[in-house]
C-alpha atoms as a PDB file:
ATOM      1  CA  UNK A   1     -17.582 -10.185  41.729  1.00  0.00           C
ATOM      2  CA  UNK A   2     -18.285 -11.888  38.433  1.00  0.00           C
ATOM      3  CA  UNK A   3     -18.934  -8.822  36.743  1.00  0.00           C
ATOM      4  CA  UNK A   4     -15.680  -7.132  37.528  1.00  0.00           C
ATOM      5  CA  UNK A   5     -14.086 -10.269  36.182  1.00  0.00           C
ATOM      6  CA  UNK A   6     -16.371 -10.256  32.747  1.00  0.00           C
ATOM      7  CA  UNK A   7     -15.054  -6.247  32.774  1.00  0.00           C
ATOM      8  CA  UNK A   8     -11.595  -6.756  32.966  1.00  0.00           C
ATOM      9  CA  UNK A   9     -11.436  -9.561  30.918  1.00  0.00           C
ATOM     10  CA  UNK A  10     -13.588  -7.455  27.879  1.00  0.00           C
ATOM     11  CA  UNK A  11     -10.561  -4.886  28.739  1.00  0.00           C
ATOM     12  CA  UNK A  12      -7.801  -7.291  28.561  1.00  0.00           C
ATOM     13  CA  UNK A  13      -9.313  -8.263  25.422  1.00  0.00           C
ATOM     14  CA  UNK A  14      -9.482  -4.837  24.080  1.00  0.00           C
ATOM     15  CA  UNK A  15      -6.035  -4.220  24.878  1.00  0.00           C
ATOM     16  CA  UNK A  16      -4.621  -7.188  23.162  1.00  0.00           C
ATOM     17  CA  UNK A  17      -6.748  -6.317  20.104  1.00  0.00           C
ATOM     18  CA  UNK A  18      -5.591  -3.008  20.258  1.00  0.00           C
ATOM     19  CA  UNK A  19      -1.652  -3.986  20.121  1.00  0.00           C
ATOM     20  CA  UNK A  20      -2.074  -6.653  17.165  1.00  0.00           C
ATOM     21  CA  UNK A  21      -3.303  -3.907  14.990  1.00  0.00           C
ATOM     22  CA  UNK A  22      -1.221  -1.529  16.167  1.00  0.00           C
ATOM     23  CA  UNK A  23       2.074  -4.300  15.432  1.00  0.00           C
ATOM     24  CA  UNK A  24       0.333  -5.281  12.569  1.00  0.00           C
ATOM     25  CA  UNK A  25      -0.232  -1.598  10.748  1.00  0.00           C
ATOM     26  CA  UNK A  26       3.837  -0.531  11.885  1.00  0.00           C
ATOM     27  CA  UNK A  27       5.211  -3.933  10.629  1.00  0.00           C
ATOM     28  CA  UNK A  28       3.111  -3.658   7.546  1.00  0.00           C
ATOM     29  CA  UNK A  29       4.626   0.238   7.142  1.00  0.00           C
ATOM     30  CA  UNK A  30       7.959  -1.061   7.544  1.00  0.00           C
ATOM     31  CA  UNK A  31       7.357  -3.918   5.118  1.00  0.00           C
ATOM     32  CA  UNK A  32       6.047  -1.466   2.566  1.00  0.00           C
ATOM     33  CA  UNK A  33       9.439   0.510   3.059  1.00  0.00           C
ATOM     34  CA  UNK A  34      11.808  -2.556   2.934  1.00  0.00           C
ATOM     35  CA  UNK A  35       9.836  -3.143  -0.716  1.00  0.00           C
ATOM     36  CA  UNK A  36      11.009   0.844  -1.514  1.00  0.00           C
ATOM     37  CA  UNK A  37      15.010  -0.518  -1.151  1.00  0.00           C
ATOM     38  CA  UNK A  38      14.348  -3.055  -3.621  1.00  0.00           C
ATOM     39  CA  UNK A  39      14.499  -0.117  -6.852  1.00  0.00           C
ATOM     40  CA  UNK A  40      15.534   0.266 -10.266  1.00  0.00           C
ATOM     41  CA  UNK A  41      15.925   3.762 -12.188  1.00  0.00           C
ATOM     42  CA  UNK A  42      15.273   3.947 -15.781  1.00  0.00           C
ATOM     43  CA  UNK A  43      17.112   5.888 -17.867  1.00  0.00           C
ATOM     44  CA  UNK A  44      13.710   7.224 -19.874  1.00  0.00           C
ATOM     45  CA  UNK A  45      11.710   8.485 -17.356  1.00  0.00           C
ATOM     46  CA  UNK A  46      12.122  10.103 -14.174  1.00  0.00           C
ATOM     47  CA  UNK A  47      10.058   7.539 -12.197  1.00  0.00           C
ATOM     48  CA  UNK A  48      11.689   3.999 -10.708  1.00  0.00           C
ATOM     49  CA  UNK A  49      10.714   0.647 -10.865  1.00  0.00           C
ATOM     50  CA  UNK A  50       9.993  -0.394  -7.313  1.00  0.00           C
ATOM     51  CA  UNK A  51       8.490  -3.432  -5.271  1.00  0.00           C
ATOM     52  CA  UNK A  52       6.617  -0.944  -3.396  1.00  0.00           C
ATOM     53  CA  UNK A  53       3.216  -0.778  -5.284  1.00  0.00           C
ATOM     54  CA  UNK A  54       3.085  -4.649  -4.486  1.00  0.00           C
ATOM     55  CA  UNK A  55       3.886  -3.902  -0.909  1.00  0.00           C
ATOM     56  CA  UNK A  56       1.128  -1.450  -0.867  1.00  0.00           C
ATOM     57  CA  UNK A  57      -1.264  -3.911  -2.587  1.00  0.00           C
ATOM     58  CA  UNK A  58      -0.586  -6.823  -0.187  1.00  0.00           C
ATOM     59  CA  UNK A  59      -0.725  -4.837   2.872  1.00  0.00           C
ATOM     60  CA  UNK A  60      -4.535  -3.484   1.619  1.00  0.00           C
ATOM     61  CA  UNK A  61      -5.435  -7.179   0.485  1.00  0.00           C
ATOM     62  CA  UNK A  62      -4.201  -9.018   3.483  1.00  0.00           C
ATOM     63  CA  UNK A  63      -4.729  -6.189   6.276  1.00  0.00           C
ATOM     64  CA  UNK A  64      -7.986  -5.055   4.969  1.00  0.00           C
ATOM     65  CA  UNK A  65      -9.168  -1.322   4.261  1.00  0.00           C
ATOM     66  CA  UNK A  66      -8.772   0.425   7.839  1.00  0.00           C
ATOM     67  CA  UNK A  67      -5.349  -1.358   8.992  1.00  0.00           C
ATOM     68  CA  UNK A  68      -4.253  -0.812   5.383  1.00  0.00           C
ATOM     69  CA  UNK A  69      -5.142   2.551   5.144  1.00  0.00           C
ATOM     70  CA  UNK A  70      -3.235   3.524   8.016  1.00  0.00           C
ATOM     71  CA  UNK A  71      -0.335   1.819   7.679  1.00  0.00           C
ATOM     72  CA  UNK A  72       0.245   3.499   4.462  1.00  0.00           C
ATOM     73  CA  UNK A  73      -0.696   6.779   6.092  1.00  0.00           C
ATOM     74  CA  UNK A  74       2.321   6.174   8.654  1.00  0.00           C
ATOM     75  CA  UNK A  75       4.134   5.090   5.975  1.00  0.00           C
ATOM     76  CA  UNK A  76       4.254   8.214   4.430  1.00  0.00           C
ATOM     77  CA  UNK A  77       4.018  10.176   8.270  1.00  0.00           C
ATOM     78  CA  UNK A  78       7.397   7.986   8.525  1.00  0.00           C
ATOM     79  CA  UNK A  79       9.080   9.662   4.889  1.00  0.00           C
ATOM     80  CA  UNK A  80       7.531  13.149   5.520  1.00  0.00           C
ATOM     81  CA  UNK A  81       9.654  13.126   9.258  1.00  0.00           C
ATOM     82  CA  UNK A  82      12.713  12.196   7.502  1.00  0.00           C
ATOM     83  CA  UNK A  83      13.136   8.116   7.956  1.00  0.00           C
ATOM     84  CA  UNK A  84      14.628   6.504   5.022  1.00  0.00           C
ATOM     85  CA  UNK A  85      11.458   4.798   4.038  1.00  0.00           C
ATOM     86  CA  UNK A  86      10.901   5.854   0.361  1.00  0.00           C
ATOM     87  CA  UNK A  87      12.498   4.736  -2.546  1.00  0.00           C
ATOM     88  CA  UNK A  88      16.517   5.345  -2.433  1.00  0.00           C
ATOM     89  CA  UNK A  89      16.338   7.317  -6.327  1.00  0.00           C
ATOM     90  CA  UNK A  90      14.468  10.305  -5.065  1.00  0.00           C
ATOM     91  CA  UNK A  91      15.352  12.764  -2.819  1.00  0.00           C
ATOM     92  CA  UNK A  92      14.019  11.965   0.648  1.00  0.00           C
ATOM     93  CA  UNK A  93      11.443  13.393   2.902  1.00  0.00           C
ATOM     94  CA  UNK A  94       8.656  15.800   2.285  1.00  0.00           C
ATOM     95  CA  UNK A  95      10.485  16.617  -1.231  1.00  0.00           C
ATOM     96  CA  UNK A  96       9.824  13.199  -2.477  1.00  0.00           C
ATOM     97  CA  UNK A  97       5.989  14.279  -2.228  1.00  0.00           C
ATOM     98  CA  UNK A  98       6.532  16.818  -4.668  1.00  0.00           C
ATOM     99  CA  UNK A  99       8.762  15.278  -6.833  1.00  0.00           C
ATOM    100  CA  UNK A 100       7.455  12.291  -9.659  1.00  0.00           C
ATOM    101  CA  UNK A 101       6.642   9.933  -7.630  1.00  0.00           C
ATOM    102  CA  UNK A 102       4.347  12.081  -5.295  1.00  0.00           C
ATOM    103  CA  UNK A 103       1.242  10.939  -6.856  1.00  0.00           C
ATOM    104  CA  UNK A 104       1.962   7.814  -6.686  1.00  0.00           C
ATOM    105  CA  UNK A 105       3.039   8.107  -3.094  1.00  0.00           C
ATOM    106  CA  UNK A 106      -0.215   9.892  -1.815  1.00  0.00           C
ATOM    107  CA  UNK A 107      -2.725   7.520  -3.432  1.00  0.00           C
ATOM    108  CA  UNK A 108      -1.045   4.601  -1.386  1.00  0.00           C
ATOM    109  CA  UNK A 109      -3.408   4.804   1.610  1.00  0.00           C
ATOM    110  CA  UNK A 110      -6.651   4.927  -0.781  1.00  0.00           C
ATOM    111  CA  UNK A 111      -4.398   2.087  -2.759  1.00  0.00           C
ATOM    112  CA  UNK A 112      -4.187  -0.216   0.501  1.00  0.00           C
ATOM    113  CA  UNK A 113      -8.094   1.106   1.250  1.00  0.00           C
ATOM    114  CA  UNK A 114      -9.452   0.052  -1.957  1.00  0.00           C
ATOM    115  CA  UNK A 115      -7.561  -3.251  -2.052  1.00  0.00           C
ATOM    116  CA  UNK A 116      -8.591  -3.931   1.526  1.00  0.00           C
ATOM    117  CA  UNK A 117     -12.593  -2.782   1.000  1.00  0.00           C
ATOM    118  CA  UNK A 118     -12.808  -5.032  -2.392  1.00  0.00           C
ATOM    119  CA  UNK A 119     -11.051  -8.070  -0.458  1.00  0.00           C
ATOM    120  CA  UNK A 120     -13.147  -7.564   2.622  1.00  0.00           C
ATOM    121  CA  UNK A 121     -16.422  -7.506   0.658  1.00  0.00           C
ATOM    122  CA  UNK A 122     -16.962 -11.218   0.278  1.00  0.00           C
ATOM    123  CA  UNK A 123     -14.809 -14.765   0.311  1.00  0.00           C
ATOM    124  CA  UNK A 124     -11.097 -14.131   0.007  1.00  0.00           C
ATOM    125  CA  UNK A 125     -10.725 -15.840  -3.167  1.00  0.00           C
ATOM    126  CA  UNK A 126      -8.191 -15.645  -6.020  1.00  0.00           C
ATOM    127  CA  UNK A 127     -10.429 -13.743  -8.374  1.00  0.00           C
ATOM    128  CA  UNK A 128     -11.760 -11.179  -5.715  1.00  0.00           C
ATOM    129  CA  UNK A 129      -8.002 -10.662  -4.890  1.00  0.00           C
ATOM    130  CA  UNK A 130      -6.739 -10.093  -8.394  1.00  0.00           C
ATOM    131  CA  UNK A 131     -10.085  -7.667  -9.271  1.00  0.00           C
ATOM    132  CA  UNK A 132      -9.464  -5.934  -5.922  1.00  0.00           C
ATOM    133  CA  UNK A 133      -5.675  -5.405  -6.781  1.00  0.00           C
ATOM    134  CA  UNK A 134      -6.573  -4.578 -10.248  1.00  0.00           C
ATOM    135  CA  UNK A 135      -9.080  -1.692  -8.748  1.00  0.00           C
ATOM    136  CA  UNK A 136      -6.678  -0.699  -6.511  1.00  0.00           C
ATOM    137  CA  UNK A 137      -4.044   0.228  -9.152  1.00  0.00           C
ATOM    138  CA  UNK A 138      -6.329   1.881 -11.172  1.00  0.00           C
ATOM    139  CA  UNK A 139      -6.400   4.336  -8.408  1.00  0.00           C
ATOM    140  CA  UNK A 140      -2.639   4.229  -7.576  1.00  0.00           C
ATOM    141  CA  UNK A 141      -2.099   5.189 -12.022  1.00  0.00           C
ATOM    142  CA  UNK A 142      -5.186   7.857 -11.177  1.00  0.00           C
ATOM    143  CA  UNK A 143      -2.927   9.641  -8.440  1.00  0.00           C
ATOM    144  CA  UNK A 144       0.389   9.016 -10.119  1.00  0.00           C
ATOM    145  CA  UNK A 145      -0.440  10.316 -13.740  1.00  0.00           C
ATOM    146  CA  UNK A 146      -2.665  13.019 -12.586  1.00  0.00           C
ATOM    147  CA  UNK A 147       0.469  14.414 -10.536  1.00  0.00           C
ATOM    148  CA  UNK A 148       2.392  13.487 -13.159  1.00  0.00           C
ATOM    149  CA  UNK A 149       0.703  15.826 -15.426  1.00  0.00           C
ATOM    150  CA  UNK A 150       0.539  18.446 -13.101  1.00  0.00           C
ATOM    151  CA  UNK A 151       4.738  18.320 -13.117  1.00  0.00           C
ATOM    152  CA  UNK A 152       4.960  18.110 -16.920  1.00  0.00           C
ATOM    153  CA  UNK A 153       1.916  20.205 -17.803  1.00  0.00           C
ATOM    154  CA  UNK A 154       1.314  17.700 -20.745  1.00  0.00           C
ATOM    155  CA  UNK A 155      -1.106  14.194 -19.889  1.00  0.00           C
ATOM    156  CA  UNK A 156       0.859  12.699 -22.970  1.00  0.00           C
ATOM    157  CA  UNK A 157       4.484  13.013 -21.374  1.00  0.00           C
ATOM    158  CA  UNK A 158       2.876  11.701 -17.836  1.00  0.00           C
ATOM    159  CA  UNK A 159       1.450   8.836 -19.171  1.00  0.00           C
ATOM    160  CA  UNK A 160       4.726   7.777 -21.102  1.00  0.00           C
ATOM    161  CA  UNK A 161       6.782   8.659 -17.993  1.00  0.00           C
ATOM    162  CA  UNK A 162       4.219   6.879 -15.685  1.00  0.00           C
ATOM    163  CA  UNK A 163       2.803   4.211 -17.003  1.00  0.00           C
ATOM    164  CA  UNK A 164       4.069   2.657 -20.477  1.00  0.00           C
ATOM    165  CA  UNK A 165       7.177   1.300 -19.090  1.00  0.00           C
ATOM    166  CA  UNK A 166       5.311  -0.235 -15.971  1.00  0.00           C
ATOM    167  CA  UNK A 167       2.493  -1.890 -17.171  1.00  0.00           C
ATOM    168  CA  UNK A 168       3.978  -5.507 -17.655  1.00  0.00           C
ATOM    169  CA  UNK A 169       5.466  -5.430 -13.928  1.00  0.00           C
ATOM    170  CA  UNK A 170       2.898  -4.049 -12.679  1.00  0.00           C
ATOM    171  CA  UNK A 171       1.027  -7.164 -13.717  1.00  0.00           C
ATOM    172  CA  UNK A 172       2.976  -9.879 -12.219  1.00  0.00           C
ATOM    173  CA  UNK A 173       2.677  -7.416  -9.305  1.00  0.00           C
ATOM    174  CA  UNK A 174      -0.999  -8.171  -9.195  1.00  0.00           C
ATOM    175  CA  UNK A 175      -0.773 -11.280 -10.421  1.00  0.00           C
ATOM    176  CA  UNK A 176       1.732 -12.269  -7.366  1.00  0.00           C
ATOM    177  CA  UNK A 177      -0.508  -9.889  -4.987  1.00  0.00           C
ATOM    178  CA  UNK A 178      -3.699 -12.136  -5.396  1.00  0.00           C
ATOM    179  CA  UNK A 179      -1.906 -15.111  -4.865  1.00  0.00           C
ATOM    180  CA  UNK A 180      -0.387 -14.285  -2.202  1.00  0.00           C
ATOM    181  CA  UNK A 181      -3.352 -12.612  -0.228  1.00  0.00           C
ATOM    182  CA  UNK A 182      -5.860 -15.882  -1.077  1.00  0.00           C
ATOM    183  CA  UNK A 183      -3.693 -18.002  -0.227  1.00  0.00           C
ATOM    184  CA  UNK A 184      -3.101 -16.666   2.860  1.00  0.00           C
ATOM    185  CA  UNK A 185      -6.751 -15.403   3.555  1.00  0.00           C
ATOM    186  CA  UNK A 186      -7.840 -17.935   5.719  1.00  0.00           C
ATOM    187  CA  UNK A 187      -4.627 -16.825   8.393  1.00  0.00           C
ATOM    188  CA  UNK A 188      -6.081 -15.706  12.272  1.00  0.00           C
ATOM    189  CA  UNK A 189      -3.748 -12.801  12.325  1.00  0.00           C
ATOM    190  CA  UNK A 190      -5.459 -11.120   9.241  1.00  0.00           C
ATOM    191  CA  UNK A 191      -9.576 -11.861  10.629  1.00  0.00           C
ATOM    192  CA  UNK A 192     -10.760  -8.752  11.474  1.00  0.00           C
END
């Protein structure tokens, strides 16, 4: 009898494990669209200044590489089906993939991934948090400008577009990323 006891209780654990991630990777999809609302165009280049990239680095930092990496991927699942989920100053669903900002978009699972791996890799302090962010948008600029150039056919005019005008937020983005994510480190609901 005691071993159909120690079964269902490894399958009630299971279970519960299962649901935490699986509220943890759809709240941290709709988090990372909530930070898309929060834009500002600028007049000199087609791409917006968002709080999404530092959505998309806290959910990697905090939720690690495989919960990260998917809840970006549903992110994106959720914009490609039509939900309002991506930034309000492009056009909406599967068009906003080809449009600017598709590079940028795409890269966000191997964004969160990277992030997550880095922060994952040893103690969850301030300085693996802020090189792991720091990593991780290297890749996110990688994917942007690359598309970025595709779209203008010139690496010059993707570069000034994509990344001149974001560099100092995109700082205090990591800066406020790391912070965050060791301060919080030590929090049951992120242990793997």
């Amino acid at each position: 009898m005691s071993r159909l006891t120690t079964a269902e209780s490894f399958g009630a654990t299971r279970a519960a494990a299962w649901t935490k991630d699986v509220v943890l990777v759809v709240s941290a999809s709709l988090f990372v669209a909530l930070c898309a609302r929060l834009t500002l165009p600028l007049p000199f280049t087609p791409v917006p200044l968002t709080l999404q990239n530092l959505g998309v680095l806290l959910v990697g930092l905090v939720l690690g590489r495989k919960r990260g990496f998917a809840a970006l991927t549903l992110y994106l699942l959720e914009g490609v089906s039509g939900m309002p989920v991506f930034s309000p100053a492009g056009p909406g669903g599967i068009a906003q993939l080809f449009g600017p900002t598709g590079g940028f978009l795409l890269a966000y699972p191997f964004v969160a991934a990277t992030a997550g791996w880095i922060m994952e890799s040893g103690r969850r302090t301030f300085l693996r948090a802020l090189s792991a962010a720091f990593a991780a948008e290297v890749v996110l600029f990688v994917g942007g400008l690359s598309w970025l150039a595709v779209l203008t056919h010139s690496v010059s005019l993707a570069i000034r577009f994509g990344l001149y005008w974001f560099v100092f937020a995109e700082v205090i983005k990591v800066l406020m990323a790391a912070g965050f994510a060791s301060r919080f480190s030590s929090s049951r609901l992120v242990q793997q």
